[in-house]
PDB file of N, CA and C in Angstrom:
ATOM      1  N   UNK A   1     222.335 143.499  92.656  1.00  0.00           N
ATOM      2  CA  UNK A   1     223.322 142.445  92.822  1.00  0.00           C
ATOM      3  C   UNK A   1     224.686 142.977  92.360  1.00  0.00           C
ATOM      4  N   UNK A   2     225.899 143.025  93.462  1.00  0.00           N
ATOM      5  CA  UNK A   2     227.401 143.426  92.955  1.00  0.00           C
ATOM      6  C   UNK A   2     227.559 141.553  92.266  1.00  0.00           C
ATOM      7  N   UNK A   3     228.605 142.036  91.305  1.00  0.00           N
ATOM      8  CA  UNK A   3     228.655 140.505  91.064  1.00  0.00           C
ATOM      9  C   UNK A   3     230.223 140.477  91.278  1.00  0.00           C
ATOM     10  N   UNK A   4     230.786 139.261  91.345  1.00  0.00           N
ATOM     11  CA  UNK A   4     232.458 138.846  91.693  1.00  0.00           C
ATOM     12  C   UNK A   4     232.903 139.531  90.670  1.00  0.00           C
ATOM     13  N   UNK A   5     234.187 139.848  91.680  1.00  0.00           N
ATOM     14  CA  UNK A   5     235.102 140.727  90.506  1.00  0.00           C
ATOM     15  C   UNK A   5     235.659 142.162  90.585  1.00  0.00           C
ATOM     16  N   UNK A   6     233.802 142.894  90.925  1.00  0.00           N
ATOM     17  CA  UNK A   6     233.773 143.823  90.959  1.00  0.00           C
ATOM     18  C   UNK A   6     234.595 144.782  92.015  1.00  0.00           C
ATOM     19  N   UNK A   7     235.324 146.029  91.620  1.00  0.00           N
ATOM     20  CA  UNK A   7     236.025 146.895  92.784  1.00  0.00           C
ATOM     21  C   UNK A   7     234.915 147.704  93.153  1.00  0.00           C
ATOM     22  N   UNK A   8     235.138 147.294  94.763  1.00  0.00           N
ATOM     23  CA  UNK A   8     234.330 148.129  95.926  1.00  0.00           C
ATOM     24  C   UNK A   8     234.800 148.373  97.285  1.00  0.00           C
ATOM     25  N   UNK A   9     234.283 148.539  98.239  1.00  0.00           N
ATOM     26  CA  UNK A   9     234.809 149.467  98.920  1.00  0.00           C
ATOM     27  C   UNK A   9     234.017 148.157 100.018  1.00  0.00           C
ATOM     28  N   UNK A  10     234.371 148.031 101.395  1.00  0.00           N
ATOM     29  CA  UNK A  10     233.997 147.696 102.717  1.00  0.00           C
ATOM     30  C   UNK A  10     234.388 148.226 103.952  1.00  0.00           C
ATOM     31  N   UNK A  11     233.632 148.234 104.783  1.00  0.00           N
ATOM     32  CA  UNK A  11     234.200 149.297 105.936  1.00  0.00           C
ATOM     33  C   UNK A  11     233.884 147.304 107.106  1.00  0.00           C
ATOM     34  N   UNK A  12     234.729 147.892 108.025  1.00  0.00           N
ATOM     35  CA  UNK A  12     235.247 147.356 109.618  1.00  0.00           C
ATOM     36  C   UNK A  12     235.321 148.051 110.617  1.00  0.00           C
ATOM     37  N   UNK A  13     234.496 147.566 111.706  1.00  0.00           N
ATOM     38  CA  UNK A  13     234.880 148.244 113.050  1.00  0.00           C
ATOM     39  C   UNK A  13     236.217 147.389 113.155  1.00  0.00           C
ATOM     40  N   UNK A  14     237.206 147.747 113.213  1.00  0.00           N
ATOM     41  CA  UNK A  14     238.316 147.162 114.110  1.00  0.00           C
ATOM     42  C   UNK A  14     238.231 146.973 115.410  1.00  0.00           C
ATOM     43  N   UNK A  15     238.149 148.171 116.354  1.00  0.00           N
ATOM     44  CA  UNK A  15     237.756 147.685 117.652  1.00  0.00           C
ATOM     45  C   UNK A  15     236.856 149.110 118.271  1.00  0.00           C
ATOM     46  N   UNK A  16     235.853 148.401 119.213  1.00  0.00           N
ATOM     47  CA  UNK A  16     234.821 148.949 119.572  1.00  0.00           C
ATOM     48  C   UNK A  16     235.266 149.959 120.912  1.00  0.00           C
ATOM     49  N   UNK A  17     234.660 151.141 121.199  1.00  0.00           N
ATOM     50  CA  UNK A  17     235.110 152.056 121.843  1.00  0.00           C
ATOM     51  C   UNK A  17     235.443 151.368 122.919  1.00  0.00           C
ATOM     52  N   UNK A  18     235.247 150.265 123.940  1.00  0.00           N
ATOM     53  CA  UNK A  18     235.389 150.414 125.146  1.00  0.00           C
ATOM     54  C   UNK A  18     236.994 149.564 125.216  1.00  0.00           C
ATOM     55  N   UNK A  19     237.093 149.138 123.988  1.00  0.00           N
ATOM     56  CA  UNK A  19     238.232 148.421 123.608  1.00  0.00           C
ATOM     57  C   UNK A  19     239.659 149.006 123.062  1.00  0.00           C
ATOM     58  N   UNK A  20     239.661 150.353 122.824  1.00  0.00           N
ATOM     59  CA  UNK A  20     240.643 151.367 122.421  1.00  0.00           C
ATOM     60  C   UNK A  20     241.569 151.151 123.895  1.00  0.00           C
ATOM     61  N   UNK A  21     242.909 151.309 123.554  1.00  0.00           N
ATOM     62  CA  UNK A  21     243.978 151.360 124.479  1.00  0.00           C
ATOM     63  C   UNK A  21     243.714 152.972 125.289  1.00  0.00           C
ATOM     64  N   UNK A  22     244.413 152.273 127.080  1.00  0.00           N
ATOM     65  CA  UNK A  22     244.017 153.369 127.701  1.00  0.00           C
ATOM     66  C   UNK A  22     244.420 154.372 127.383  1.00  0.00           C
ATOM     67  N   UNK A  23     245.784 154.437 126.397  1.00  0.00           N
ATOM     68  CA  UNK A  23     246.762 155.662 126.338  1.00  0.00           C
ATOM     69  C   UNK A  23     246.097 156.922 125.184  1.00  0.00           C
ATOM     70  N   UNK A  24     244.993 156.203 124.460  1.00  0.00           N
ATOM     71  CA  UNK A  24     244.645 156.986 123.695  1.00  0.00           C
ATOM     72  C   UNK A  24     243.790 158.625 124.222  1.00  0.00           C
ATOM     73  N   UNK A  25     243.931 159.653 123.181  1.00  0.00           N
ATOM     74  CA  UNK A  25     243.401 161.228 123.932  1.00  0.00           C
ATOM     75  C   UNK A  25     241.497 160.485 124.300  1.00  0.00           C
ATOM     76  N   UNK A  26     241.447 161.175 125.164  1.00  0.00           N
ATOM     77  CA  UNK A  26     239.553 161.069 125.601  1.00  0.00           C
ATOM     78  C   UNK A  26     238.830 160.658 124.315  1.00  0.00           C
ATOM     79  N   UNK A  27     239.355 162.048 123.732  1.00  0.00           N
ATOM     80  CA  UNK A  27     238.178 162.228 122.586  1.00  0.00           C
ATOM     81  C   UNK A  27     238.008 161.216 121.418  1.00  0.00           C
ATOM     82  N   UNK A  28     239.135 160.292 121.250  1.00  0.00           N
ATOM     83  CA  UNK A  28     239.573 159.229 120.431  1.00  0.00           C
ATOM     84  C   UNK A  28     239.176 158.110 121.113  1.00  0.00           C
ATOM     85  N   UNK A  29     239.104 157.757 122.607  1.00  0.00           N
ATOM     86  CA  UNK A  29     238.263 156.943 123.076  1.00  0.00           C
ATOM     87  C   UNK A  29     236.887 156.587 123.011  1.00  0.00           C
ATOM     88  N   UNK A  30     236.410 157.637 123.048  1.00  0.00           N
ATOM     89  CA  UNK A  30     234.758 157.596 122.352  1.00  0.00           C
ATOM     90  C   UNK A  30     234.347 157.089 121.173  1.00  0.00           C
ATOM     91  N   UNK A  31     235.187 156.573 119.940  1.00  0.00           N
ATOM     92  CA  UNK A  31     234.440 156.331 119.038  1.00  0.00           C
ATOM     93  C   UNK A  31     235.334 155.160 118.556  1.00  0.00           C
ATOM     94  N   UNK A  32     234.781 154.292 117.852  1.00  0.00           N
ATOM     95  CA  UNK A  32     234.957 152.888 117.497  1.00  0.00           C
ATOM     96  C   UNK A  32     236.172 153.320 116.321  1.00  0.00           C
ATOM     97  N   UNK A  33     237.342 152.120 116.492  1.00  0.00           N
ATOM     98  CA  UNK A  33     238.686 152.482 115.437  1.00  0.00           C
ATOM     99  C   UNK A  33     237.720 151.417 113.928  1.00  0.00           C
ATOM    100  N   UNK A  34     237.762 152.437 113.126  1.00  0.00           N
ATOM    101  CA  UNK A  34     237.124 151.826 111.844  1.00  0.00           C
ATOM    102  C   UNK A  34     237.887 151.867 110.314  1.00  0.00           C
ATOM    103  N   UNK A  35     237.473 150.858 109.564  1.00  0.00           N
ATOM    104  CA  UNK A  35     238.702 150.472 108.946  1.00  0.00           C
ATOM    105  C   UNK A  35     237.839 150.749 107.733  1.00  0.00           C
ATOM    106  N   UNK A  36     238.416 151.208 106.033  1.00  0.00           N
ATOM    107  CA  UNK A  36     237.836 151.315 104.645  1.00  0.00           C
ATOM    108  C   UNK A  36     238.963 150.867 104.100  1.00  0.00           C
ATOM    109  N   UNK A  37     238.301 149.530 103.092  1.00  0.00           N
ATOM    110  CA  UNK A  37     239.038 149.274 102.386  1.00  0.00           C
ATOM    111  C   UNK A  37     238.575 148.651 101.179  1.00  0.00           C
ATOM    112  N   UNK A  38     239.560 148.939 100.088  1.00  0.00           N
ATOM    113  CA  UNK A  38     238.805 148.781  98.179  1.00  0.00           C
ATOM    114  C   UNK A  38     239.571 147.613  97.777  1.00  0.00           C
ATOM    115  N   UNK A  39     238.835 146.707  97.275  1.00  0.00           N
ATOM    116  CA  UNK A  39     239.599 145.507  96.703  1.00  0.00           C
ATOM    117  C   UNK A  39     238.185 144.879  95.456  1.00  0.00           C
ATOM    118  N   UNK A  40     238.848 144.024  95.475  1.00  0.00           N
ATOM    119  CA  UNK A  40     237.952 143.000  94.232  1.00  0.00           C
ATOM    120  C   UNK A  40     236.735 141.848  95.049  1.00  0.00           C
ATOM    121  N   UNK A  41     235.750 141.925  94.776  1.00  0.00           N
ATOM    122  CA  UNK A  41     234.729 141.370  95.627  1.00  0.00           C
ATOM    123  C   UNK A  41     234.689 139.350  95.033  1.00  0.00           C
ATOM    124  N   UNK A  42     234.803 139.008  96.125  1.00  0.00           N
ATOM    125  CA  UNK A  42     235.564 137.525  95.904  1.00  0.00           C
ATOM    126  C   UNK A  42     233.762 136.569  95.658  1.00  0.00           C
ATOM    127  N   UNK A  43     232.760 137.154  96.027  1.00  0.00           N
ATOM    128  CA  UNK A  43     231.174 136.693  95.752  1.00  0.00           C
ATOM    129  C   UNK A  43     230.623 137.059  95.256  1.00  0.00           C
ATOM    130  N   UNK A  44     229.438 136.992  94.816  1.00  0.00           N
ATOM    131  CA  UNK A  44     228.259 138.057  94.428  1.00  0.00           C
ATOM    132  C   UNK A  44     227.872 138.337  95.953  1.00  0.00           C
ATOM    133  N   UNK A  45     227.350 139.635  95.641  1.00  0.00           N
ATOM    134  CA  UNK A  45     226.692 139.696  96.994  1.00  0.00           C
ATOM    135  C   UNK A  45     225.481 141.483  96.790  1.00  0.00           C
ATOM    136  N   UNK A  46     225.344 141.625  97.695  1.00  0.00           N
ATOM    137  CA  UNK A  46     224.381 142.832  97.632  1.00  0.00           C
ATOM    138  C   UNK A  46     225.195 144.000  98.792  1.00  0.00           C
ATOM    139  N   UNK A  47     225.106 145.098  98.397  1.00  0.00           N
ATOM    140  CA  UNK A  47     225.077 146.354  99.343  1.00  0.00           C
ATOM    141  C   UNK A  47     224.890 146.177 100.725  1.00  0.00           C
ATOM    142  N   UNK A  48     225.524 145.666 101.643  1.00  0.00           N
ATOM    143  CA  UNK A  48     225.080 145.968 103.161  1.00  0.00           C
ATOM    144  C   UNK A  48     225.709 144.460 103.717  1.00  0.00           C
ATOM    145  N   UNK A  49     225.600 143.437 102.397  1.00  0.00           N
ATOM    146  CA  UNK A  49     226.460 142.324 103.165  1.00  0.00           C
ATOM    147  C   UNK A  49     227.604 142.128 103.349  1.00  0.00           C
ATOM    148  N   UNK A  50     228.088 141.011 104.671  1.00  0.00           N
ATOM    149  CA  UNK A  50     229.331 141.239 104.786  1.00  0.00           C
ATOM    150  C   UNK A  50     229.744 140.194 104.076  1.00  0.00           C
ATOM    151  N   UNK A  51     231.027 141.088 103.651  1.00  0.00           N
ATOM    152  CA  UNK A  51     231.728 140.094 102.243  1.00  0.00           C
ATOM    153  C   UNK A  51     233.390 139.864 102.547  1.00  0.00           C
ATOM    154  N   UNK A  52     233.931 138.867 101.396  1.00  0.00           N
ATOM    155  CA  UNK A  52     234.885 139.038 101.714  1.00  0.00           C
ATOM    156  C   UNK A  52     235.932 139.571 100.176  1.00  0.00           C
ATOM    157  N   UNK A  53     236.923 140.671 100.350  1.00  0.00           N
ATOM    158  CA  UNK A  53     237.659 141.194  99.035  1.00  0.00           C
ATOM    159  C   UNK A  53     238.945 141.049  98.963  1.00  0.00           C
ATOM    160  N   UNK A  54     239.201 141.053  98.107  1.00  0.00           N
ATOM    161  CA  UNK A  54     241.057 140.481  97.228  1.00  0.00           C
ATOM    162  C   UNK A  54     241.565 142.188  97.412  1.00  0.00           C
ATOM    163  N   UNK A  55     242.541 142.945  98.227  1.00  0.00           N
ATOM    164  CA  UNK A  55     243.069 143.610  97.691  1.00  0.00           C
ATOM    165  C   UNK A  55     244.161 144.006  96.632  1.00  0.00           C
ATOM    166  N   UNK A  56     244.307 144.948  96.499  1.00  0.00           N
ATOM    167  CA  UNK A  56     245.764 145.268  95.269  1.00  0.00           C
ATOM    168  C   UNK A  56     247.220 144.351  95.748  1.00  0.00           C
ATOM    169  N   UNK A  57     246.897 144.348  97.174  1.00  0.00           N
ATOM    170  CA  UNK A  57     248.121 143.449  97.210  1.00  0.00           C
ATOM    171  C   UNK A  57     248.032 142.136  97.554  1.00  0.00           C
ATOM    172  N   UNK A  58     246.640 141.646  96.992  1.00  0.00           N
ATOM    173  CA  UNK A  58     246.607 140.259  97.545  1.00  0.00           C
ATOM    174  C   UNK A  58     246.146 140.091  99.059  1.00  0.00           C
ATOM    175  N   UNK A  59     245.881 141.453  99.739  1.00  0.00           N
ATOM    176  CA  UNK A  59     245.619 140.666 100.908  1.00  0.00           C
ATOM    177  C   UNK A  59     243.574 140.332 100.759  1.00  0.00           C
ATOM    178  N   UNK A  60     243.140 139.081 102.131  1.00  0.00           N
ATOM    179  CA  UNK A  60     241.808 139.076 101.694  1.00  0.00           C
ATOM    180  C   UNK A  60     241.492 139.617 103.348  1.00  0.00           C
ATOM    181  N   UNK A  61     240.559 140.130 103.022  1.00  0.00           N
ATOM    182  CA  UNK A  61     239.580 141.519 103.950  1.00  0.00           C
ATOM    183  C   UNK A  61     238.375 141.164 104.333  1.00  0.00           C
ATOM    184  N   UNK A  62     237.511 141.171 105.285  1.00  0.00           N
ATOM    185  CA  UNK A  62     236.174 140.610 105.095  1.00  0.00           C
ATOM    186  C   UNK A  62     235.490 142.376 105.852  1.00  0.00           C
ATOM    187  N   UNK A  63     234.370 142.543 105.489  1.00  0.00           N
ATOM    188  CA  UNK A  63     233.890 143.903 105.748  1.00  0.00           C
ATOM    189  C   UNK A  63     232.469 143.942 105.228  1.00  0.00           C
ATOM    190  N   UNK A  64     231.493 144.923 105.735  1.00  0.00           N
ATOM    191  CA  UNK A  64     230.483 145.211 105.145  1.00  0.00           C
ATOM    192  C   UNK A  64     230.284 145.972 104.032  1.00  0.00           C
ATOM    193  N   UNK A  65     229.786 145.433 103.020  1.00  0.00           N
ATOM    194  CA  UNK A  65     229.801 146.072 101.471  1.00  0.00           C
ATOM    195  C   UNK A  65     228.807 147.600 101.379  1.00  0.00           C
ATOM    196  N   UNK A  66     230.317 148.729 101.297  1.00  0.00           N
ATOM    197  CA  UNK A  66     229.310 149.489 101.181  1.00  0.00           C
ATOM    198  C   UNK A  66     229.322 150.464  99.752  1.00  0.00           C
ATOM    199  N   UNK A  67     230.253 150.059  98.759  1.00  0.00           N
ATOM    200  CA  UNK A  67     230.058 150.920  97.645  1.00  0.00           C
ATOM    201  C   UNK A  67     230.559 149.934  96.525  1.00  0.00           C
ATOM    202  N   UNK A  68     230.398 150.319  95.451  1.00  0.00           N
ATOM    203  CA  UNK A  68     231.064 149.920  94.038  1.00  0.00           C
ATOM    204  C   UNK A  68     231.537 150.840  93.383  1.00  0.00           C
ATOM    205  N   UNK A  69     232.286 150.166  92.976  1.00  0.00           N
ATOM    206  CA  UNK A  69     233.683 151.354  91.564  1.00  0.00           C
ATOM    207  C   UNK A  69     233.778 152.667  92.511  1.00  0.00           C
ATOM    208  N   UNK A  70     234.235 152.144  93.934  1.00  0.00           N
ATOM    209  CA  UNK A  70     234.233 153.925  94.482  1.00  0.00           C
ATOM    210  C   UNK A  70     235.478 154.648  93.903  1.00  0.00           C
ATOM    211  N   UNK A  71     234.864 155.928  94.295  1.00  0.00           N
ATOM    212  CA  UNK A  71     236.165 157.290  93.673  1.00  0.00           C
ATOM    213  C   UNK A  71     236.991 157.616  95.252  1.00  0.00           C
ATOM    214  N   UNK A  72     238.053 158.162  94.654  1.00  0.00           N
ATOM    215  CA  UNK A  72     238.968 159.106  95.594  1.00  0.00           C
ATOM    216  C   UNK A  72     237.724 160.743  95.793  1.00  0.00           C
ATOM    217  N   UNK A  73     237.721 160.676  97.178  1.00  0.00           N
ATOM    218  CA  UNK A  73     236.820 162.113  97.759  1.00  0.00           C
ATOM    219  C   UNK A  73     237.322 162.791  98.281  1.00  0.00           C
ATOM    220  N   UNK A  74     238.971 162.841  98.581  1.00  0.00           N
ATOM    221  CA  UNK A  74     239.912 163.744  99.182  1.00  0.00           C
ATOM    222  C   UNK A  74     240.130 165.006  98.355  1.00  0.00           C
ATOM    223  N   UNK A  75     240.529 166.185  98.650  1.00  0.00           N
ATOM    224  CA  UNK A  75     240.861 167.285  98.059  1.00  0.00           C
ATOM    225  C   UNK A  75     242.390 167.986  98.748  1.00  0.00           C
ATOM    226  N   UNK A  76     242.328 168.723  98.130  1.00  0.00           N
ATOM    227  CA  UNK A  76     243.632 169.377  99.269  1.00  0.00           C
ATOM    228  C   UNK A  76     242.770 170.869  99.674  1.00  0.00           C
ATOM    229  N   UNK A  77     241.820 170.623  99.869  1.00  0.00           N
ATOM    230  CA  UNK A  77     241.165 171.849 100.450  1.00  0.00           C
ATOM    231  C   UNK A  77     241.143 173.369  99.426  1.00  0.00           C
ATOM    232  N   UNK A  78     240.613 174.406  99.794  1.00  0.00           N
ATOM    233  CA  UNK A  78     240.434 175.515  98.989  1.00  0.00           C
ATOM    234  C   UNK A  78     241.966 176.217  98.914  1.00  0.00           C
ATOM    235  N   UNK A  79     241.579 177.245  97.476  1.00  0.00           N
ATOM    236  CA  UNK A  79     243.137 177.545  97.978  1.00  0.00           C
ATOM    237  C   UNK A  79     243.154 179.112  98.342  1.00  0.00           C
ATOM    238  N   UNK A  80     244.022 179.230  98.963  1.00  0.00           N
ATOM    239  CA  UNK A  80     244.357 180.153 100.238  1.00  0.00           C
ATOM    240  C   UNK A  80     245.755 180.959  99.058  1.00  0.00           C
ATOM    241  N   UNK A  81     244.995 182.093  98.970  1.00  0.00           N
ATOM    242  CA  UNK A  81     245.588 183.041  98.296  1.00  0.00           C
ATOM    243  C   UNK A  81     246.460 183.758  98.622  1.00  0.00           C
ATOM    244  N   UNK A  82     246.672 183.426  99.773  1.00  0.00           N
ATOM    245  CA  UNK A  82     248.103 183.896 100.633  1.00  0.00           C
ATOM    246  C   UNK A  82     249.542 183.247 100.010  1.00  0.00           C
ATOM    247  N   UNK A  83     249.251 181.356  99.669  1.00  0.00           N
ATOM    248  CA  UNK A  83     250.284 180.866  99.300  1.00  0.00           C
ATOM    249  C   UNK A  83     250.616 181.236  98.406  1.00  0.00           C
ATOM    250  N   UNK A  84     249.778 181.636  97.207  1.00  0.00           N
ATOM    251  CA  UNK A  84     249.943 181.705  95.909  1.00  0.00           C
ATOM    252  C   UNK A  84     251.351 182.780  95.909  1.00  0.00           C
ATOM    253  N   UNK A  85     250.489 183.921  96.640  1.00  0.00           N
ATOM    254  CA  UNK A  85     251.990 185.455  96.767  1.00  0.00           C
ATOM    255  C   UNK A  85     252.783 184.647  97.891  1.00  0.00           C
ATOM    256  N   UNK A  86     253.712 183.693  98.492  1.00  0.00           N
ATOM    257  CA  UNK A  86     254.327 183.385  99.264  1.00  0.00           C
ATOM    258  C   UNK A  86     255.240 182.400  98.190  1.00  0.00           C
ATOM    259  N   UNK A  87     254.543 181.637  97.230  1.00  0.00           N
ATOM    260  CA  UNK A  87     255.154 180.916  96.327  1.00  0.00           C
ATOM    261  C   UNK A  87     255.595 181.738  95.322  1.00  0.00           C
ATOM    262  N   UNK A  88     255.129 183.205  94.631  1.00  0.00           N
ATOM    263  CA  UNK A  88     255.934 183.498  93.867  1.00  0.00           C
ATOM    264  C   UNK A  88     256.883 184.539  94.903  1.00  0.00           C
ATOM    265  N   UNK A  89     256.995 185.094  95.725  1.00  0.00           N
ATOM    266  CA  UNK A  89     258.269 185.357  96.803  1.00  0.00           C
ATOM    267  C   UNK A  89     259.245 184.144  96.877  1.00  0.00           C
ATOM    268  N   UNK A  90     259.011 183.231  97.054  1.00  0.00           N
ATOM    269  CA  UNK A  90     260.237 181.964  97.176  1.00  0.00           C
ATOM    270  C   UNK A  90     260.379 181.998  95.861  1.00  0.00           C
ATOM    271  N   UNK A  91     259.967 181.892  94.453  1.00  0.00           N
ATOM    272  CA  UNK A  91     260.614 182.120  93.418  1.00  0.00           C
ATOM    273  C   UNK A  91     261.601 183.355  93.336  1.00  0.00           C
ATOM    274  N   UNK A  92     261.127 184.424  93.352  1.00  0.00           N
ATOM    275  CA  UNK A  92     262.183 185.445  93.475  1.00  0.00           C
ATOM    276  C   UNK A  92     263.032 185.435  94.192  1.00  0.00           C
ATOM    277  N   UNK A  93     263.312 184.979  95.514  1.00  0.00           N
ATOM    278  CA  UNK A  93     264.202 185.093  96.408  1.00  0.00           C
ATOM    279  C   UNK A  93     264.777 184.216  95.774  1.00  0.00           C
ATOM    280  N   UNK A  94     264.968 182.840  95.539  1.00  0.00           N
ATOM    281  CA  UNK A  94     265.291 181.857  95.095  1.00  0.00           C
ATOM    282  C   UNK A  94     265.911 181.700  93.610  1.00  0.00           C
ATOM    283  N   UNK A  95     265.355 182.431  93.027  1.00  0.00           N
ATOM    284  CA  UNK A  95     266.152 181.864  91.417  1.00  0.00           C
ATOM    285  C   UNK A  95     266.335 183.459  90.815  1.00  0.00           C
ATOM    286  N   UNK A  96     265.919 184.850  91.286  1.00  0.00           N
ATOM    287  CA  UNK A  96     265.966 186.185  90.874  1.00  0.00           C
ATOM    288  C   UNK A  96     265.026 186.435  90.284  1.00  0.00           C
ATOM    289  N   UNK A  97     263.895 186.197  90.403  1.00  0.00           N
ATOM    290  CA  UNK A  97     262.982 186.605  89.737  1.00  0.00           C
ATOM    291  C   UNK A  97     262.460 185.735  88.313  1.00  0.00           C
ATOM    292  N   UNK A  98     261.675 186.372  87.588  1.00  0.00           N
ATOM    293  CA  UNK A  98     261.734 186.204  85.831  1.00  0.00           C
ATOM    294  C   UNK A  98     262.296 185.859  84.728  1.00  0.00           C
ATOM    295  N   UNK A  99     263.230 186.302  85.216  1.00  0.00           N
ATOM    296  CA  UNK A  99     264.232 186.545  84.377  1.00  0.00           C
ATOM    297  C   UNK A  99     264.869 184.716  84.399  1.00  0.00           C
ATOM    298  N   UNK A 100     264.782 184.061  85.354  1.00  0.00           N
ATOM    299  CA  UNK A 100     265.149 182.782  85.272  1.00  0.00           C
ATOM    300  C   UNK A 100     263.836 181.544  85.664  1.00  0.00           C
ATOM    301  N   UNK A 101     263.069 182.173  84.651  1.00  0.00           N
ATOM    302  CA  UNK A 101     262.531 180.825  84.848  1.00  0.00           C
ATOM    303  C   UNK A 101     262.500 179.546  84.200  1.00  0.00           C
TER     304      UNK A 101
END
Protein backbone atom coordinates (compact mmCIF):
# COMPACT_ATOMS: atom_id res chain seq x y z
CA UNK A 1 0.00 0.00 0.00
CA UNK A 2 1.58 3.70 -1.21
CA UNK A 3 -0.20 5.80 1.25
CA UNK A 4 -1.26 9.79 0.49
CA UNK A 5 1.36 12.04 0.49
CA UNK A 6 3.80 9.98 -0.68
CA UNK A 7 6.38 11.23 -3.79
CA UNK A 8 6.09 8.95 -6.78
CA UNK A 9 6.34 8.75 -10.08
CA UNK A 10 3.22 7.95 -12.88
CA UNK A 11 3.58 7.40 -16.42
CA UNK A 12 0.68 8.44 -19.41
CA UNK A 13 0.21 7.49 -22.81
CA UNK A 14 -0.54 10.93 -24.09
CA UNK A 15 -1.42 9.87 -27.44
CA UNK A 16 -1.47 6.52 -29.08
CA UNK A 17 0.62 5.81 -32.24
CA UNK A 18 -2.01 6.08 -34.83
CA UNK A 19 -2.78 9.47 -33.29
CA UNK A 20 0.78 11.25 -33.60
CA UNK A 21 0.64 14.23 -36.13
CA UNK A 22 1.34 13.43 -39.77
CA UNK A 23 4.42 15.70 -39.77
CA UNK A 24 6.20 13.65 -37.34
CA UNK A 25 9.78 11.44 -38.70
CA UNK A 26 8.35 7.56 -39.47
CA UNK A 27 10.24 6.31 -36.79
CA UNK A 28 8.50 8.61 -34.08
CA UNK A 29 5.23 7.57 -35.55
CA UNK A 30 5.46 4.12 -34.43
CA UNK A 31 5.42 4.49 -30.89
CA UNK A 32 2.90 5.97 -28.45
CA UNK A 33 3.93 9.90 -27.11
CA UNK A 34 4.32 8.96 -23.27
CA UNK A 35 4.39 11.13 -20.44
CA UNK A 36 6.54 10.59 -16.56
CA UNK A 37 5.69 12.48 -14.03
CA UNK A 38 6.69 12.86 -9.93
CA UNK A 39 4.35 14.56 -7.65
CA UNK A 40 2.63 13.84 -4.24
CA UNK A 41 0.06 10.94 -4.40
CA UNK A 42 -3.41 12.62 -3.58
CA UNK A 43 -4.91 8.59 -2.34
CA UNK A 44 -3.71 5.61 -1.00
CA UNK A 45 -3.40 3.42 -3.62
CA UNK A 46 -1.16 0.38 -4.79
CA UNK A 47 1.58 0.03 -7.64
CA UNK A 48 -0.13 -0.31 -11.06
CA UNK A 49 -3.22 1.87 -10.15
CA UNK A 50 -4.28 4.71 -11.84
CA UNK A 51 -4.00 7.58 -9.56
CA UNK A 52 -4.21 10.94 -9.33
CA UNK A 53 -0.78 13.42 -8.06
CA UNK A 54 -0.18 17.08 -6.79
CA UNK A 55 2.88 18.24 -8.61
CA UNK A 56 5.75 20.73 -7.40
CA UNK A 57 3.81 23.21 -9.06
CA UNK A 58 0.50 22.45 -8.06
CA UNK A 59 -0.50 21.02 -11.12
CA UNK A 60 -2.92 17.62 -10.62
CA UNK A 61 -1.88 14.64 -13.08
CA UNK A 62 -3.74 11.43 -13.21
CA UNK A 63 -1.36 8.38 -14.45
CA UNK A 64 -0.56 4.85 -13.67
CA UNK A 65 1.42 4.42 -10.41
CA UNK A 66 4.57 3.18 -11.15
CA UNK A 67 7.27 3.97 -8.48
CA UNK A 68 7.81 5.59 -5.00
CA UNK A 69 10.48 8.07 -3.66
CA UNK A 70 11.90 7.67 -7.30
CA UNK A 71 15.62 8.84 -7.99
CA UNK A 72 17.11 10.90 -10.89
CA UNK A 73 18.71 7.88 -13.46
CA UNK A 74 20.26 10.32 -15.89
CA UNK A 75 24.07 10.54 -16.17
CA UNK A 76 26.06 12.59 -18.49
CA UNK A 77 27.47 9.49 -19.92
CA UNK A 78 31.22 8.10 -19.61
CA UNK A 79 33.92 10.35 -19.83
CA UNK A 80 35.73 10.66 -23.00
CA UNK A 81 39.29 11.40 -22.36
CA UNK A 82 39.70 13.36 -25.28
CA UNK A 83 37.78 16.32 -23.47
CA UNK A 84 39.70 16.19 -20.53
CA UNK A 85 43.20 17.19 -22.92
CA UNK A 86 40.83 19.64 -25.01
CA UNK A 87 39.76 21.36 -21.65
CA UNK A 88 43.14 21.79 -20.35
CA UNK A 89 44.22 23.27 -24.11
CA UNK A 90 41.33 25.92 -23.73
CA UNK A 91 42.88 26.68 -20.37
CA UNK A 92 46.19 27.41 -21.79
CA UNK A 93 45.19 29.11 -24.77
CA UNK A 94 42.88 31.07 -22.72
CA UNK A 95 44.35 32.32 -19.47
CA UNK A 96 48.47 31.19 -20.32
CA UNK A 97 48.73 28.34 -18.84
CA UNK A 98 49.52 27.68 -14.85
CA UNK A 99 50.80 30.18 -14.09
CA UNK A 100 47.19 31.84 -13.87
CA UNK A 101 45.08 29.82 -12.36
Amino acid sequence: MVKKGEWVLVHNIVLKPEERAPQVPDDTKKVPLEMWVKGFLLEDAEIGDEVKIRTMTGREVYGKLIEVNPSYKHNFGSCVPELLQIGLQVKDILFGGEDHD
